[in-house]
Protein backbone atom coordinates (compact mmCIF):
# COMPACT_ATOMS: atom_id res chain seq x y z
CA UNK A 1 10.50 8.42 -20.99
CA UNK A 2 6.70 7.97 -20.55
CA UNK A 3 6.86 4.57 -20.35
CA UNK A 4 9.53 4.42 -17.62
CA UNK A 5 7.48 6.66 -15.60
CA UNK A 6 4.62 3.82 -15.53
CA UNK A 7 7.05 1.21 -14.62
CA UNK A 8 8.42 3.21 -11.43
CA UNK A 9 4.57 3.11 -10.19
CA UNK A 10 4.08 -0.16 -10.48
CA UNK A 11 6.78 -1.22 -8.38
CA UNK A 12 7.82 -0.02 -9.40
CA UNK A 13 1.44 0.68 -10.17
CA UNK A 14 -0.61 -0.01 -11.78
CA UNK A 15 0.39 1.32 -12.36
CA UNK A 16 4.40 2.40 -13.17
CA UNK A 17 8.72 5.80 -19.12
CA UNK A 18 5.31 4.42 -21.05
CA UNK A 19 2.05 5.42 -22.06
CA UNK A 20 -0.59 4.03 -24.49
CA UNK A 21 -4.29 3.36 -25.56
CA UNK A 22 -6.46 2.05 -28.05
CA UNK A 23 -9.84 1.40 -29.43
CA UNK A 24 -10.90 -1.64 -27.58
CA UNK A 25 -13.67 -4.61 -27.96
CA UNK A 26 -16.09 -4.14 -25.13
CA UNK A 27 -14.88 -5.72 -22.25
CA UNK A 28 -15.15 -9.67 -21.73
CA UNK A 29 -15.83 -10.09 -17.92
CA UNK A 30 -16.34 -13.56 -16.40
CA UNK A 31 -18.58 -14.02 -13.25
CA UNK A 32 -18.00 -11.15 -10.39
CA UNK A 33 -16.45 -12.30 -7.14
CA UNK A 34 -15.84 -9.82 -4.41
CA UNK A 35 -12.10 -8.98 -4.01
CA UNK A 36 -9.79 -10.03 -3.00
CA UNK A 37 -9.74 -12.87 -5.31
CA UNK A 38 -7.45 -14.99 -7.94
CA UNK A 39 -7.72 -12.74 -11.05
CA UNK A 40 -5.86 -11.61 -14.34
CA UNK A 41 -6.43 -7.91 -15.13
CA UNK A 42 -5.29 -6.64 -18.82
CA UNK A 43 -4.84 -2.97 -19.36
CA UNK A 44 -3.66 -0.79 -22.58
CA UNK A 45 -2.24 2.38 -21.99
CA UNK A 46 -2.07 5.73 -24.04
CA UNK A 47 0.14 8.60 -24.52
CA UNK A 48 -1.00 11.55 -26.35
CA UNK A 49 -3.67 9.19 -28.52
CA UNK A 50 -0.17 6.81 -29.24
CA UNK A 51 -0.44 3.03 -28.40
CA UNK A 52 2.17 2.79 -26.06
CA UNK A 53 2.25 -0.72 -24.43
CA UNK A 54 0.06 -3.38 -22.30
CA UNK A 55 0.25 -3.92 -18.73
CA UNK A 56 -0.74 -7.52 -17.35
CA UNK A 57 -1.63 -7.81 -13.72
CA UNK A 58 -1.86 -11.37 -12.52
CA UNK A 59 -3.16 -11.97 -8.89
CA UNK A 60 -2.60 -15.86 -7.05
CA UNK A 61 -2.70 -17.49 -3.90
CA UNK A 62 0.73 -18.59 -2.80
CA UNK A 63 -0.09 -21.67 -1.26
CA UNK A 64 0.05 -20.54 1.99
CA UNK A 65 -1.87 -17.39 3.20
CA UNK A 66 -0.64 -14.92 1.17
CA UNK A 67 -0.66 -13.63 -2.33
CA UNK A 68 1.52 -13.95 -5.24
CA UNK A 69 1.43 -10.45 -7.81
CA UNK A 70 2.87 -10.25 -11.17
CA UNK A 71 2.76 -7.02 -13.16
CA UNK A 72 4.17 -7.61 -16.42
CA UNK A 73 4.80 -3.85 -18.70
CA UNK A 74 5.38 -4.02 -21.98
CA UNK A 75 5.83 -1.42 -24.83
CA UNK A 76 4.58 -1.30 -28.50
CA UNK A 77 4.67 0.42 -31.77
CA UNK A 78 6.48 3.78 -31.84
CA UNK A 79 7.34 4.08 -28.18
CA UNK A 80 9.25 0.49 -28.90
CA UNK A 81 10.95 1.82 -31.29
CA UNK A 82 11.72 5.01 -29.47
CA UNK A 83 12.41 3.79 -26.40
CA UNK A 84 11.75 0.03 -25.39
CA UNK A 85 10.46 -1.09 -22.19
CA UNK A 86 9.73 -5.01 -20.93
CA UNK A 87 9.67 -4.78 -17.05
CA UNK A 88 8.22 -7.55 -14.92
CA UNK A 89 7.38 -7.42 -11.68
CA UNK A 90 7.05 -10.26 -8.93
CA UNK A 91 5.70 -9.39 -5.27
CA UNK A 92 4.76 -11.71 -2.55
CA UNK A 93 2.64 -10.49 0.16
CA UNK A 94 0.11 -11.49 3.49
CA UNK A 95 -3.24 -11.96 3.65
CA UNK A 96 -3.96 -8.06 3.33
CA UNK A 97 -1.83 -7.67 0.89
CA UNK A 98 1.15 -6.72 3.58
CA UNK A 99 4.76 -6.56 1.59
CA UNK A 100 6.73 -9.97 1.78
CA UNK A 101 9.21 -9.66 -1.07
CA UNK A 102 9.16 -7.63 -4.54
CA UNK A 103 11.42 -8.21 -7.64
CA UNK A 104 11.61 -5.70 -10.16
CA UNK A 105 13.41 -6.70 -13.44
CA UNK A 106 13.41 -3.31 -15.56
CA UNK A 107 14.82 -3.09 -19.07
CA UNK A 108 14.18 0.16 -20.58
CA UNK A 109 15.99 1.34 -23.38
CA UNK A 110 19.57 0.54 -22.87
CA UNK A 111 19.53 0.32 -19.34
CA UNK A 112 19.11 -3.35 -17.55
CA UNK A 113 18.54 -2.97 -13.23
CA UNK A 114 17.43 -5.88 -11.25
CA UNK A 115 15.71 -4.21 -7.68
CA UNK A 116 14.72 -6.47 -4.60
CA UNK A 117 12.88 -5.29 -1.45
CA UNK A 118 12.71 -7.81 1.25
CA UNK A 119 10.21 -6.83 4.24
CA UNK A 120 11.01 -8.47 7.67
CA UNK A 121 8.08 -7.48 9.67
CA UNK A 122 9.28 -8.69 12.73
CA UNK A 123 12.36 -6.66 13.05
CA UNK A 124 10.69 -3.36 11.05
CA UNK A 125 13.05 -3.08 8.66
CA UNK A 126 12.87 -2.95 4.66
CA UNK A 127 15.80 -4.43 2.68
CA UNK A 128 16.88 -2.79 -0.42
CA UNK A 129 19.16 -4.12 -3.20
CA UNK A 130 19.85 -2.68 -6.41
CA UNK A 131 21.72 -4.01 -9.64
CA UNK A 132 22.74 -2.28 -12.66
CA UNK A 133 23.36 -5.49 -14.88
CA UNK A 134 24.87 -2.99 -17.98
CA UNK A 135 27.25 -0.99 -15.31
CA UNK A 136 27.68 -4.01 -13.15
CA UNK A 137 27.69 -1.79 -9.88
CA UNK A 138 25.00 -3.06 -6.76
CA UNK A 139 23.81 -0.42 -4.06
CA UNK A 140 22.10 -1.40 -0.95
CA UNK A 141 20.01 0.55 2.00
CA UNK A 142 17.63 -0.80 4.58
CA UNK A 143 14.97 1.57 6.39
CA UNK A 144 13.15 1.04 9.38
CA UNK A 145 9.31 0.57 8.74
CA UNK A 146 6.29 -0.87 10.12
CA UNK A 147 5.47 -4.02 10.37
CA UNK A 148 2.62 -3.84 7.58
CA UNK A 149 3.86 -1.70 5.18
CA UNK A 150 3.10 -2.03 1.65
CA UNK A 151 5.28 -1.13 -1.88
CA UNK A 152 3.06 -0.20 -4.86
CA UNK A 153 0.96 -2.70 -5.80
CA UNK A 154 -0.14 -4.18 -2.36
CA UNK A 155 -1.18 -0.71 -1.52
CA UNK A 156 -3.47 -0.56 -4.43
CA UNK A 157 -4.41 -4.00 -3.72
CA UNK A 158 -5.13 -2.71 0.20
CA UNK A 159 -6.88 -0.13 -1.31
CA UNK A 160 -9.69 -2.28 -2.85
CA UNK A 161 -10.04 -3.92 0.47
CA UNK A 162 -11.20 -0.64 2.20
CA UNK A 163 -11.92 2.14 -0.17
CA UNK A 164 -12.80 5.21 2.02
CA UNK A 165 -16.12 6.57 0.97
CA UNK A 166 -16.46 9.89 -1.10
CA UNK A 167 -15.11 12.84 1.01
CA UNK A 168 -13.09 10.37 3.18
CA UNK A 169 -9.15 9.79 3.24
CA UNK A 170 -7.08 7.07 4.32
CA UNK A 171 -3.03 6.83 4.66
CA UNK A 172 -0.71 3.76 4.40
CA UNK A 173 2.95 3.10 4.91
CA UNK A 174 4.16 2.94 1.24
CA UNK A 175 7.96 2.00 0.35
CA UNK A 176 9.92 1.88 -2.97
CA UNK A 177 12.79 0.81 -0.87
CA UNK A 178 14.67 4.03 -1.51
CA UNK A 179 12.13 5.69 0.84
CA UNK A 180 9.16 4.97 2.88
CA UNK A 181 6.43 7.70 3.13
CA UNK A 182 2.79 7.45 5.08
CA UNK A 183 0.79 8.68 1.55
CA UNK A 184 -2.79 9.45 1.47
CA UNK A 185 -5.55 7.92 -0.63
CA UNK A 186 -8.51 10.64 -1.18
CA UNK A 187 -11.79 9.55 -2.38
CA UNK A 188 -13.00 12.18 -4.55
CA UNK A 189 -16.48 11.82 -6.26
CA UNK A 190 -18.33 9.23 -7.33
CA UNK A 191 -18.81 9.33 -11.28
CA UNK A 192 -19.33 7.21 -14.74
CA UNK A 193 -16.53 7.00 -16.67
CA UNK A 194 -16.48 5.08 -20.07
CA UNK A 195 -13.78 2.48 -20.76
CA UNK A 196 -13.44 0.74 -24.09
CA UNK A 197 -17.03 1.07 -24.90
CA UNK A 198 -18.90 0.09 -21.26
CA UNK A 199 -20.18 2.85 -18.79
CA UNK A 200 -19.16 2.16 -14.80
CA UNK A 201 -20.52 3.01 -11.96
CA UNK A 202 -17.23 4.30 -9.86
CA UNK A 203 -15.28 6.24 -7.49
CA UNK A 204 -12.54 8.37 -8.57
CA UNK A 205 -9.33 8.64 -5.62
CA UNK A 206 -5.90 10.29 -5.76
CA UNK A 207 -3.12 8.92 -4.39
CA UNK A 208 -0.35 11.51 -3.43
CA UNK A 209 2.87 9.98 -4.58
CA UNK A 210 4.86 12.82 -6.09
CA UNK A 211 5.86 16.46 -5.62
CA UNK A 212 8.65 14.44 -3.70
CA UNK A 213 6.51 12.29 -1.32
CA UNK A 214 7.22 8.92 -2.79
CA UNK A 215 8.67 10.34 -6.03
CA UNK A 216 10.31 13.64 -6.59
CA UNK A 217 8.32 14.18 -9.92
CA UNK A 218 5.95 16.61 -9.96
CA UNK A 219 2.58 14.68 -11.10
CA UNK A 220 -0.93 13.64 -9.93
CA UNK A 221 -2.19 9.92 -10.09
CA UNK A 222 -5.73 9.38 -10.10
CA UNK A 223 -7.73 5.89 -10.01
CA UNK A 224 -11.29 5.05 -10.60
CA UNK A 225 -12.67 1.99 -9.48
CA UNK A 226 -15.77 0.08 -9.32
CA UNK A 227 -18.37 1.42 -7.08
CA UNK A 228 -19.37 -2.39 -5.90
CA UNK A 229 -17.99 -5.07 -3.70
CA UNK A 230 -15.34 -5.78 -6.12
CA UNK A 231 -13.68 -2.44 -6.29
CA UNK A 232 -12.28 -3.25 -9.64
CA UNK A 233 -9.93 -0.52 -10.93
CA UNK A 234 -11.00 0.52 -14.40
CA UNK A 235 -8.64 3.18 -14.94
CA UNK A 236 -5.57 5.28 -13.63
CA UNK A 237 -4.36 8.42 -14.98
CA UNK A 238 -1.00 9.96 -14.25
CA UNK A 239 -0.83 13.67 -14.99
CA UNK A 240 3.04 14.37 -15.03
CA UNK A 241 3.29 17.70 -16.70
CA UNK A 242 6.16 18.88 -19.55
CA UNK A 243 7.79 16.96 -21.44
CA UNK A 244 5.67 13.69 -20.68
CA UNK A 245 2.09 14.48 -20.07
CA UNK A 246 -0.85 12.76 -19.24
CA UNK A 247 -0.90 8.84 -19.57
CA UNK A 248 -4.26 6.66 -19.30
CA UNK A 249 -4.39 3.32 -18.49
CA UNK A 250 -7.84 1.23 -19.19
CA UNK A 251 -8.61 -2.14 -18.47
CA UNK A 252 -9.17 -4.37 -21.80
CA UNK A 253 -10.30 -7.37 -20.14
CA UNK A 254 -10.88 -8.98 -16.27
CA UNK A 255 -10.41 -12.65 -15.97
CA UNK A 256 -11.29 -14.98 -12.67
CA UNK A 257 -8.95 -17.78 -12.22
């Protein structure tokens, strides 16, 4: 389902089937800060003009040098009712947004998995444990990586840190634990885009996660973010073809903490 789909991104992304949208007050932004900062993102998603859930992106320091991430996914309306989905998603990483740890509790329709990836940067190596809570069966791999290497989120986080300029690429070591790809960022065109009634300034990228790089699906994910020091992603679209389709994700409201 669409909303699953969304979930897998995020961590399993941004932006991880779900989709959704909907007509939007104008954004409330606090006081800019360049990234990387504390922050609270809020985004509403749509599926073929259906209000399909929220997505809640919470940034923190974790006391030490490094940052706590939690990606909460939620669906609404009819895709509840067709097919529900409450994921959250907890991932501790370094200073540059390096993967520490990532929890992934997923509960999407019927099904009920608990995923951790632990990264131990010092031996290379990316711990993966899987558990089906309805089935009651675990599966575990580990895969040799390098010592930064990032799952989802971080390297959307990472990418805010160094956007590549229009015309430009960059690549990072990307895991979902299952598999660990090098997958390239391209910075496409700058360009306006509307989102929920505000015009911004930004640069569009793609990210080449599917057609069996990071995920077998064939799809397209493209992000647009703020073409200033803050690098604030405003939108992400996943273009996954028959029988799901294209899924937007806007940001409702940004939030300093």
């Amino acid at each position: 389902m669409m909303l699953s789909a969304v979930s897998r991104l995020a961590g399993a992304l941004f932006m991880a089937g779900m989709l959704l949208n909907t007509n939007v007050p104008a954004q409330q932004r606090s006081k800019k800060a360049d990234f990387p900062c504390p922050e609270k993102l809020t985004y509403n998603i749509e599926w073929r003009l259906v209000d399909a859930g929220t997505a809640v992106v919470q940034q923190t320091r974790d006391g030490r040098q490094g940052w706590n991430i939690d990606l909460n996914l939620q669906s609404a309306g009819l895709v509840s009712r067709l097919y529900r989905v409450f994921d959250s998603y907890k991932v501790t990483t370094g200073e540059r947004f390096c993967g520490s740890s990532a929890v992934l509790d997923a509960q999407e329709g019927k099904k009920h998995i608990l995923t951790r990836l632990t990264f131990e940067g010092s031996r290379k190596r990316v711990s993966y444990e899987e558990w089906d809570v309805t089935k009651g069966v675990t599966t575990r791999k580990e895969l040799g990586a390098p010592p930064c290497t990032y799952e989802v989120i971080g390297a959307l986080a990472a990418l805010r840190m160094m956007p590549p300029e229009p015309g430009k690429a960059m690549t990072v070591p990307v895991t979902n634990g299952k598999k660990l790809v090098f997958a390239k960022i391209e910075a496409e065109a700058r360009e306006n885009v509307n989102v929920g009634g505000k015009n911004y300034s930004a640069v569009r990228y793609e990210a080449f996660l599917f057609d069996n790089v990071l995920y077998k699906r064939k799809g397209r994910l493209f992000i647009w973010m703020t073409d200033d020091l803050e690098h604030l992603p405003v939108q992400l679209q996943l273009h996954l073809g028959f029988p799901i389709g294209n899924i937007t994700i806007q940001l409702d409201k940004e939030e300093k903490l």
